[in-house]
Protein backbone atom coordinates (compact mmCIF):
# COMPACT_ATOMS: atom_id res chain seq x y z
CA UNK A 1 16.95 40.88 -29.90
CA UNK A 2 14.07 41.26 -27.83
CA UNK A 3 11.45 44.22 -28.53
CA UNK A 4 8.96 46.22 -26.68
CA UNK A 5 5.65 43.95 -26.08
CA UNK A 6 8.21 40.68 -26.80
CA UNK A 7 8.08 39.32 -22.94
CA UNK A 8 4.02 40.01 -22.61
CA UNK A 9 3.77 37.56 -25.74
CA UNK A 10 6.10 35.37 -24.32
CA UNK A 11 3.89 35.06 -21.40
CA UNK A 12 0.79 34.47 -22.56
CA UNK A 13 -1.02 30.90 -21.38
CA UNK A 14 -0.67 28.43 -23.84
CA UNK A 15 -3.07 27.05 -25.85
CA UNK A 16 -1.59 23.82 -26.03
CA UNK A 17 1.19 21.83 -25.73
CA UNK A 18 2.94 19.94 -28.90
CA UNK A 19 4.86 16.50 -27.37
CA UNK A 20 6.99 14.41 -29.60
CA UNK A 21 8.07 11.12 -28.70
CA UNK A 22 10.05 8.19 -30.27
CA UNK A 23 12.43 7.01 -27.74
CA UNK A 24 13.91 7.66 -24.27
CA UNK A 25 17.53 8.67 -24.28
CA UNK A 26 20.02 7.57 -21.69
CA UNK A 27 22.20 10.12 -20.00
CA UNK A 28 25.04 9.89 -16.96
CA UNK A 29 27.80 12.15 -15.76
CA UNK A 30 30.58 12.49 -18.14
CA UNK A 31 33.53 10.08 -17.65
CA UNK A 32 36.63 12.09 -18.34
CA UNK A 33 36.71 15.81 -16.38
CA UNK A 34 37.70 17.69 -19.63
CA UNK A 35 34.25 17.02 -21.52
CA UNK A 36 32.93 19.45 -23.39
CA UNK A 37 29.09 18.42 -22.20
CA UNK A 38 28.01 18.02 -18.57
CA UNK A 39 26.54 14.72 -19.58
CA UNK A 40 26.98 12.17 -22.14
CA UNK A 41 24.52 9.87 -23.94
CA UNK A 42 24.28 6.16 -22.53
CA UNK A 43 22.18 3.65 -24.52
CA UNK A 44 19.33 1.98 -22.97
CA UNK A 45 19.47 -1.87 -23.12
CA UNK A 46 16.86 -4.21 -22.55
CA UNK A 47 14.32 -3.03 -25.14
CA UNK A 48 13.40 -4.32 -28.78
CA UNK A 49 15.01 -1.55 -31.10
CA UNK A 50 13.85 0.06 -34.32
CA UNK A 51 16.21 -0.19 -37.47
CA UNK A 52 17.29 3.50 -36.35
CA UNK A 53 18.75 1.59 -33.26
CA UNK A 54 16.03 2.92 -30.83
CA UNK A 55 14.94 1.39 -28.00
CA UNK A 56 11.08 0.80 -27.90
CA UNK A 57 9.71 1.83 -25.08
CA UNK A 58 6.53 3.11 -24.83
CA UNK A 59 6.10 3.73 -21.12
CA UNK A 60 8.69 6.59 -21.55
CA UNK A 61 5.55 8.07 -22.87
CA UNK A 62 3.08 7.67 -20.04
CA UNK A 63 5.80 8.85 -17.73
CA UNK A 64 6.77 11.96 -19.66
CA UNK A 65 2.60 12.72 -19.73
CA UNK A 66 1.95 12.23 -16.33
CA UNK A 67 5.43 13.86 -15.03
CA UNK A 68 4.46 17.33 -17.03
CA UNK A 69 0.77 16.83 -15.36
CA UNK A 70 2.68 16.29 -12.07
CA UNK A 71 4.91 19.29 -12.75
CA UNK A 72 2.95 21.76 -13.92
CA UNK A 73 -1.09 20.34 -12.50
CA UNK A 74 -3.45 22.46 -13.51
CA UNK A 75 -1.39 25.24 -15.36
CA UNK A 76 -0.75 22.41 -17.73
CA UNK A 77 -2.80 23.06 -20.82
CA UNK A 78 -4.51 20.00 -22.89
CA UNK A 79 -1.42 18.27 -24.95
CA UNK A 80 -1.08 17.01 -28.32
CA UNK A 81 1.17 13.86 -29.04
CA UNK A 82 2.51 15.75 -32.19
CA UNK A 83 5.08 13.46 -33.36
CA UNK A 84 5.46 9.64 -32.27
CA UNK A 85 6.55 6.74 -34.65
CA UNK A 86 9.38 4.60 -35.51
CA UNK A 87 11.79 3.58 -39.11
CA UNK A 88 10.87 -0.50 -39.83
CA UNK A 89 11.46 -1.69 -43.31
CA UNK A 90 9.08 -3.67 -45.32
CA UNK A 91 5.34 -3.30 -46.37
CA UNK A 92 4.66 -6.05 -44.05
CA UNK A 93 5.71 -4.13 -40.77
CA UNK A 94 3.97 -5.65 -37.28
CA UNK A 95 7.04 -4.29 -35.66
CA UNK A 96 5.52 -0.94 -36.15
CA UNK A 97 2.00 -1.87 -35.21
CA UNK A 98 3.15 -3.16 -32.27
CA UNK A 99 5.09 0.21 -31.46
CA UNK A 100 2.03 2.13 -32.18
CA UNK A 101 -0.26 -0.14 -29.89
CA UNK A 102 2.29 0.29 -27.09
CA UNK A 103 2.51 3.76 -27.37
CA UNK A 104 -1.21 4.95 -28.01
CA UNK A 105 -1.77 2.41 -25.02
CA UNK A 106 0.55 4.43 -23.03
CA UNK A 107 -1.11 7.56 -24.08
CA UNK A 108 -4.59 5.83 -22.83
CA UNK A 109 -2.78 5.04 -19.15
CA UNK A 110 -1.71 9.05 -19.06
CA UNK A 111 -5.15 10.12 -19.66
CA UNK A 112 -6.77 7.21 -17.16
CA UNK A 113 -4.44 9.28 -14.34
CA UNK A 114 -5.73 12.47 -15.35
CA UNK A 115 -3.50 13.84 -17.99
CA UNK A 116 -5.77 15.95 -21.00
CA UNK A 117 -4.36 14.43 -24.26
CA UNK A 118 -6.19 15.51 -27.26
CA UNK A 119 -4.22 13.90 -30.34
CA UNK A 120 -1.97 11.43 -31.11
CA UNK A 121 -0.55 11.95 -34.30
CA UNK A 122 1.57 9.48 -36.08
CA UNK A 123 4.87 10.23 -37.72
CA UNK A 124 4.45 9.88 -40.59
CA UNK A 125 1.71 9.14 -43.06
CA UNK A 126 4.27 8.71 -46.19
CA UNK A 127 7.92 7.35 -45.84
CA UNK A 128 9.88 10.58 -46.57
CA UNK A 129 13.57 12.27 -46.39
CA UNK A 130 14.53 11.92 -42.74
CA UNK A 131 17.52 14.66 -41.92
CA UNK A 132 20.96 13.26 -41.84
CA UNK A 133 19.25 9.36 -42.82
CA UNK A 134 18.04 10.72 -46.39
CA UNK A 135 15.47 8.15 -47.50
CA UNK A 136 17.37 5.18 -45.54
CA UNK A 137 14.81 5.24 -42.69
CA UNK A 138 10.86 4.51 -43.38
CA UNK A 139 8.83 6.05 -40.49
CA UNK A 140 5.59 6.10 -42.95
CA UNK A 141 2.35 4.17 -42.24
CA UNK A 142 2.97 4.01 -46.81
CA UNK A 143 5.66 3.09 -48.42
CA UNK A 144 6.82 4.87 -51.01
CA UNK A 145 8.85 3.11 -53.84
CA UNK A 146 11.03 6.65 -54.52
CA UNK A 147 12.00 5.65 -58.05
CA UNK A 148 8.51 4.87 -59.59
CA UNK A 149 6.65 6.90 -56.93
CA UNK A 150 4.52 4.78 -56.16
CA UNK A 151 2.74 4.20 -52.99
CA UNK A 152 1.92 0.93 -50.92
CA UNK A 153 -0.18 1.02 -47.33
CA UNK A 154 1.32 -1.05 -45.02
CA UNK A 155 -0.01 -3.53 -42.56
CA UNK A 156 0.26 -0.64 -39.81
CA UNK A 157 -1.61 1.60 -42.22
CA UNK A 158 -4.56 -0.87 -42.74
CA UNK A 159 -3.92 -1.40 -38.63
CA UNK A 160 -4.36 2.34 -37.75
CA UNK A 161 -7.01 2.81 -39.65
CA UNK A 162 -9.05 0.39 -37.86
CA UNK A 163 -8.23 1.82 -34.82
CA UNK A 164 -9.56 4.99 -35.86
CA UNK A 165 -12.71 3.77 -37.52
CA UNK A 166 -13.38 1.86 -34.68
CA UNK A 167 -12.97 4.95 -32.07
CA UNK A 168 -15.48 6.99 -33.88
């Protein structure tokens, strides 16, 4: 139900803009003419995947960034990567270092055309409960052990936080 002052709110310039990101997602013209969808889902080959299945590909990012810059130009306000990451198992995890570098690289390219990014912000500090997955799927930069609680940085933890200390 919409209420009196609801559309003036609704219209106010944004602040910001949140942008999550894991993965690209193919899509293509249904292929039987009684589908209930006007698309359907396609996966992308070609790409290292995550142990959710996901394709890696961290350009996806630049080219989302720079395609809302193109789309919106100066009406765009500054953006915030709020959500990017990826499920590898193990404490030992330079799959997920290497997703990281790809994708904060990425990020870098957007901003080198001209796109205001202000954050990047990993998902997720701890491995947690992930939806439908339960606790099958570790996104965290530390592991958890979920019986004993206790809590292990990994090598993209250690990795990360380099970064970071380095870019002060």
């Amino acid at each position: 139900m919409v209420h009196a002052g609801d559309l003036d709110t609704i219209a106010a310039p944004l602040d910001a803009l949140g942008v999550n990101y894991y993965n690209p997602t193919g899509v293509r013209a249904p292929s039987t003419p009684d589908s209930p969808l006007p698309f359907e889902l396609v996966p992308i080959s070609g790409y290292p995947t995550t142990a959710f299945g996901w394709p890696v590909v961290p350009d996806g990012l630049r080219q989302l960034l720079v395609s809302l810059k193109e789309e919106y130009g100066e009406s765009l306000p500054p953006i915030h990567v709020t959500e990017s990451g990826c499920a590898y198992d193990g404490i030992d995890d330079p799959e997920r270092v290497t997703y990281l570098d790809g994708h904060i690289g990425a990020m870098r390219s957007a901003m080198a055309s001209g796109v205001d990014v202000r954050g990047y912000f990993v998902w997720s500090l701890l491995d947690n409960f992930e939806w439908a997955e339960g606790y099958t799927k570790r996104f965290g930069l530390v592991h958890v052990d979920y019986d004993t609680q206790v809590r292990t940085p990994k090598t993209s933890y250690a990795w990360y936080r380099d970064l970071i200390r380095a870019s002060r």
